[in-house]
C-alpha atoms as a PDB file:
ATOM      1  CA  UNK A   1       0.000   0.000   0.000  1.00  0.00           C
ATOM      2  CA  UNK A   2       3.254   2.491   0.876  1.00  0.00           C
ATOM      3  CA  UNK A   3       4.565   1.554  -2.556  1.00  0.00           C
ATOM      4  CA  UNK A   4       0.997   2.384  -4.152  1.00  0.00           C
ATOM      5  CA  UNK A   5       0.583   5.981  -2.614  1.00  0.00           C
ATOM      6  CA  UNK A   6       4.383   6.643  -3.076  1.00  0.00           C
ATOM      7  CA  UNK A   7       4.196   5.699  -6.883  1.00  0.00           C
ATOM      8  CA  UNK A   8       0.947   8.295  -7.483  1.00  0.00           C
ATOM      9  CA  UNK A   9       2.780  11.305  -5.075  1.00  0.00           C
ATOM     10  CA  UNK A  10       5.854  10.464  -7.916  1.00  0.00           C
ATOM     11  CA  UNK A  11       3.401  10.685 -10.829  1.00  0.00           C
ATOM     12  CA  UNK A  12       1.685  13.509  -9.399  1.00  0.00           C
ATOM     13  CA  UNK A  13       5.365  15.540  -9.183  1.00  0.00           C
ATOM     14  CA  UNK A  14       6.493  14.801 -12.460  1.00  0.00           C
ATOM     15  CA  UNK A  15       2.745  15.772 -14.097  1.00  0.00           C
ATOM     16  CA  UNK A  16       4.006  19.390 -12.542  1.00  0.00           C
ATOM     17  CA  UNK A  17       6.845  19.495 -14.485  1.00  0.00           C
ATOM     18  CA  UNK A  18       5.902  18.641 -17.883  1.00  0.00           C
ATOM     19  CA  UNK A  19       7.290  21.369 -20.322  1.00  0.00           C
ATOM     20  CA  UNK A  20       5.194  23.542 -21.962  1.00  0.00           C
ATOM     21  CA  UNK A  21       4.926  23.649 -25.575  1.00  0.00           C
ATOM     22  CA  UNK A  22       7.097  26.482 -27.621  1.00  0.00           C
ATOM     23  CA  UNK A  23       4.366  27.190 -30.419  1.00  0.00           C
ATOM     24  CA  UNK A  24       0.684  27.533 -30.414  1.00  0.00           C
ATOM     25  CA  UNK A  25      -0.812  26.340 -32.563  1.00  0.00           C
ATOM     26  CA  UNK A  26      -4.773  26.505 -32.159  1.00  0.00           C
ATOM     27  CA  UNK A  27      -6.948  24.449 -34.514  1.00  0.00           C
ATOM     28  CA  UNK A  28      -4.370  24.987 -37.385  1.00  0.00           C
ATOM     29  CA  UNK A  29      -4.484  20.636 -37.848  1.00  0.00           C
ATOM     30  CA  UNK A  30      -8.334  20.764 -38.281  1.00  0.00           C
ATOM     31  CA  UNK A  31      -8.686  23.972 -40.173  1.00  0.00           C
ATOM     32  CA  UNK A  32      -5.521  23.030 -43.029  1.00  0.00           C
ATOM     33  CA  UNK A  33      -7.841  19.296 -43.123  1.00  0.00           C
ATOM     34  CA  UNK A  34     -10.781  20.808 -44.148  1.00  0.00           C
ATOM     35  CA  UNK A  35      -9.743  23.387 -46.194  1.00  0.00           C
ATOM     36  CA  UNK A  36      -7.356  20.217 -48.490  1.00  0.00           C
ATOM     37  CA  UNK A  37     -10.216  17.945 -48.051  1.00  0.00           C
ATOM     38  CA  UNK A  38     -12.803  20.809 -49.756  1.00  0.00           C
ATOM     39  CA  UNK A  39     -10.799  23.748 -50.978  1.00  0.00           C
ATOM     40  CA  UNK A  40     -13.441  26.331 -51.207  1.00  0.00           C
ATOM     41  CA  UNK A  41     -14.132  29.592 -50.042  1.00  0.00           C
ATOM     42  CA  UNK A  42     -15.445  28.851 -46.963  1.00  0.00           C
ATOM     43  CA  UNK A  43     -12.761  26.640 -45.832  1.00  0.00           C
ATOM     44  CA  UNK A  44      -9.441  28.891 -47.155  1.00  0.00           C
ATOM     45  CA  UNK A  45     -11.014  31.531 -44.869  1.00  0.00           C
ATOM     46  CA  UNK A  46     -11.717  29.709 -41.797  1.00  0.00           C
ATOM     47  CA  UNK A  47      -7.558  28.157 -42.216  1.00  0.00           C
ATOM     48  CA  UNK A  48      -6.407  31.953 -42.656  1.00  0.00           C
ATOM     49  CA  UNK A  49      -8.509  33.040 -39.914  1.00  0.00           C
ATOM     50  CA  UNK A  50      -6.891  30.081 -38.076  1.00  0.00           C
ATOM     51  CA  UNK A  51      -3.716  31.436 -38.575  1.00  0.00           C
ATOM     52  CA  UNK A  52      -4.629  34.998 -37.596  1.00  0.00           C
ATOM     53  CA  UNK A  53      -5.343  33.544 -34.177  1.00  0.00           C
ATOM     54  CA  UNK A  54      -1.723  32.031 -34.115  1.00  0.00           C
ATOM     55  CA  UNK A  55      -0.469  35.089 -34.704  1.00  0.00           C
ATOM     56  CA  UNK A  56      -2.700  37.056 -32.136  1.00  0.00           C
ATOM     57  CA  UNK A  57      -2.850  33.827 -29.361  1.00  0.00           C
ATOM     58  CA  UNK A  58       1.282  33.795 -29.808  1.00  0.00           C
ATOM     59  CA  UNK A  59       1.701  36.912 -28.518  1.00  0.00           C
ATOM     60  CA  UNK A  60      -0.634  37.159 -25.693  1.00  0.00           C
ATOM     61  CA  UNK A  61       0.964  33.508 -24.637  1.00  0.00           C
ATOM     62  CA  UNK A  62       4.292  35.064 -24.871  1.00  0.00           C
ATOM     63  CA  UNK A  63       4.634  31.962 -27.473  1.00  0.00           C
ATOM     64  CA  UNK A  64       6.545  31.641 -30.988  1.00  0.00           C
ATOM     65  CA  UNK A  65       4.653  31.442 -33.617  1.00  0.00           C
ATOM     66  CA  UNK A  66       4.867  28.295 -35.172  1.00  0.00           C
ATOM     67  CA  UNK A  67       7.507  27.684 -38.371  1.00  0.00           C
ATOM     68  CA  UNK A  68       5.698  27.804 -41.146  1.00  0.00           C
ATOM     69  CA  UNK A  69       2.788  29.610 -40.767  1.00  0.00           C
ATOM     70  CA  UNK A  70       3.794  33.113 -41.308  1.00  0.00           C
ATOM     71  CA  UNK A  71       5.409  31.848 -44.907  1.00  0.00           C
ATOM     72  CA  UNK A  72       2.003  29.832 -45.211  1.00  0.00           C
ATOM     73  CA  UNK A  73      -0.362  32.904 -44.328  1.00  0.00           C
ATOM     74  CA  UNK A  74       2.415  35.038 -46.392  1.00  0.00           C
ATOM     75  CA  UNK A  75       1.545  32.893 -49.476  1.00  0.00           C
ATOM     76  CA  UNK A  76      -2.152  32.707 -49.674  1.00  0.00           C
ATOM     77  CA  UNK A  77      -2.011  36.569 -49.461  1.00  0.00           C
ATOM     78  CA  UNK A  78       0.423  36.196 -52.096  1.00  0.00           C
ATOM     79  CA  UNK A  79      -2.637  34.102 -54.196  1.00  0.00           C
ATOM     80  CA  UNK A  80      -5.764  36.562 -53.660  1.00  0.00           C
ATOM     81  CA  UNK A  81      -3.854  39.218 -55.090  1.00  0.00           C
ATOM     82  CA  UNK A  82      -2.749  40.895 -51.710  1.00  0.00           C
ATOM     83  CA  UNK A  83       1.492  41.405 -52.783  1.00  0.00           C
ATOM     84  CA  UNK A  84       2.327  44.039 -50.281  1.00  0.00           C
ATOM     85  CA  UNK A  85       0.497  42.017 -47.370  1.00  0.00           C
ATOM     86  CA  UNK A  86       1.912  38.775 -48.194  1.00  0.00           C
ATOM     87  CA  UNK A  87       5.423  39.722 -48.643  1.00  0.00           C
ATOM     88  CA  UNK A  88       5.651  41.408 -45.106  1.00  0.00           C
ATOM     89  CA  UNK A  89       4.910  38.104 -43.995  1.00  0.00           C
ATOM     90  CA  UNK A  90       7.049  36.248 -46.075  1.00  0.00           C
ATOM     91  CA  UNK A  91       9.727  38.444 -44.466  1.00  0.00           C
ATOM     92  CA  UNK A  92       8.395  38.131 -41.180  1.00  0.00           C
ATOM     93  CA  UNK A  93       8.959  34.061 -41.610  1.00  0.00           C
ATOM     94  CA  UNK A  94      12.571  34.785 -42.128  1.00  0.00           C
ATOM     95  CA  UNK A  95      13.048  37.245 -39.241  1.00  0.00           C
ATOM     96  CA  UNK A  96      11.859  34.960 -36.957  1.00  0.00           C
ATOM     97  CA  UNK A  97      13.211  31.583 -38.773  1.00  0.00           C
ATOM     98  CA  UNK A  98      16.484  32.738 -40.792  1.00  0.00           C
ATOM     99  CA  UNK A  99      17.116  28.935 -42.206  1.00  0.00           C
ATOM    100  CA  UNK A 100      14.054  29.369 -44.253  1.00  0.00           C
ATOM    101  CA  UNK A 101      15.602  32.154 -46.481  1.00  0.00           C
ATOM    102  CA  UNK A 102      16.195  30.229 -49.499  1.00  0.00           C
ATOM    103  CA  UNK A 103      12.636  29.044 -49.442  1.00  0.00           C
ATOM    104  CA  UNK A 104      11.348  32.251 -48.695  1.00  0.00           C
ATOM    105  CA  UNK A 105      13.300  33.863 -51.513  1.00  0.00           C
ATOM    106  CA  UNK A 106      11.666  30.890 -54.183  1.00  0.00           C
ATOM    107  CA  UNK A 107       8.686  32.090 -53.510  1.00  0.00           C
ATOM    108  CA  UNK A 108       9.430  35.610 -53.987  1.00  0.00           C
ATOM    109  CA  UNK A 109      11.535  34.524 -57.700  1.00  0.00           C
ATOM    110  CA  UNK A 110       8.279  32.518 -58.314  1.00  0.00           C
ATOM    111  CA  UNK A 111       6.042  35.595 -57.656  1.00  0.00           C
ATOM    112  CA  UNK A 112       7.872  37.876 -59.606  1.00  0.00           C
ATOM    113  CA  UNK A 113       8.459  35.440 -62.784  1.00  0.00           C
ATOM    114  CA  UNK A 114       4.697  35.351 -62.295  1.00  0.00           C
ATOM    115  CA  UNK A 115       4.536  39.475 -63.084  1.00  0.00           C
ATOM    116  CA  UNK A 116       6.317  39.090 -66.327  1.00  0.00           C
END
């Protein structure tokens, strides 16, 4: 019985010191499912929207904001016609993640072959 009650105090300790996660990442998993599972209007806005709250949730967490998702967010700007907007964010991703640069800079060579 000593060996019982000792074992769940033990448990109970090391469920205290669990480390947090470093991103947040809100419903991100279920918004980018539906939106490949029935790209449509509906669904692209509710994943953007998703990441918007990444963005805004990060901050008021004192969280980083996921890798990825500012070049993601970045690009579908990029796609509805919104240049300026997107390529802040494109060079947001890089500020905060400098090892994406040569990805980040494809899709800027992409975007402006695109113009011509």
């Amino acid at each position: 019985m000593k060996n019982i009650i000792g074992s769940f105090f033990f448990l109970f300790l090391l469920s205290g010191c669990a480390p947090q996660p470093l991103f947040y990442w809100g419903d991100y998993s279920e918004t980018l499912y539906d939106y490949k599972k029935s790209p449509d209007e509906k669904t692209l806005d509710a994943h953007m929207k998703s990441l918007q709250d990444i963005f805004d949730q990060s901050a008021k967490l004192n969280k980083r904001v996921p890798p990825g998702a500012c070049a993601e967010y970045g690009y579908l700007l990029i796609k509805e016609g919104k240049d300026q907007d997107g390529l802040m964010y494109l060079d947001k991703e890089q500020a905060l993640y400098p090892e994406s640069a040569v990805f980040i800079q494809r899709i800027k060579d992409e975007m402006q072959r695109g113009k011509k």
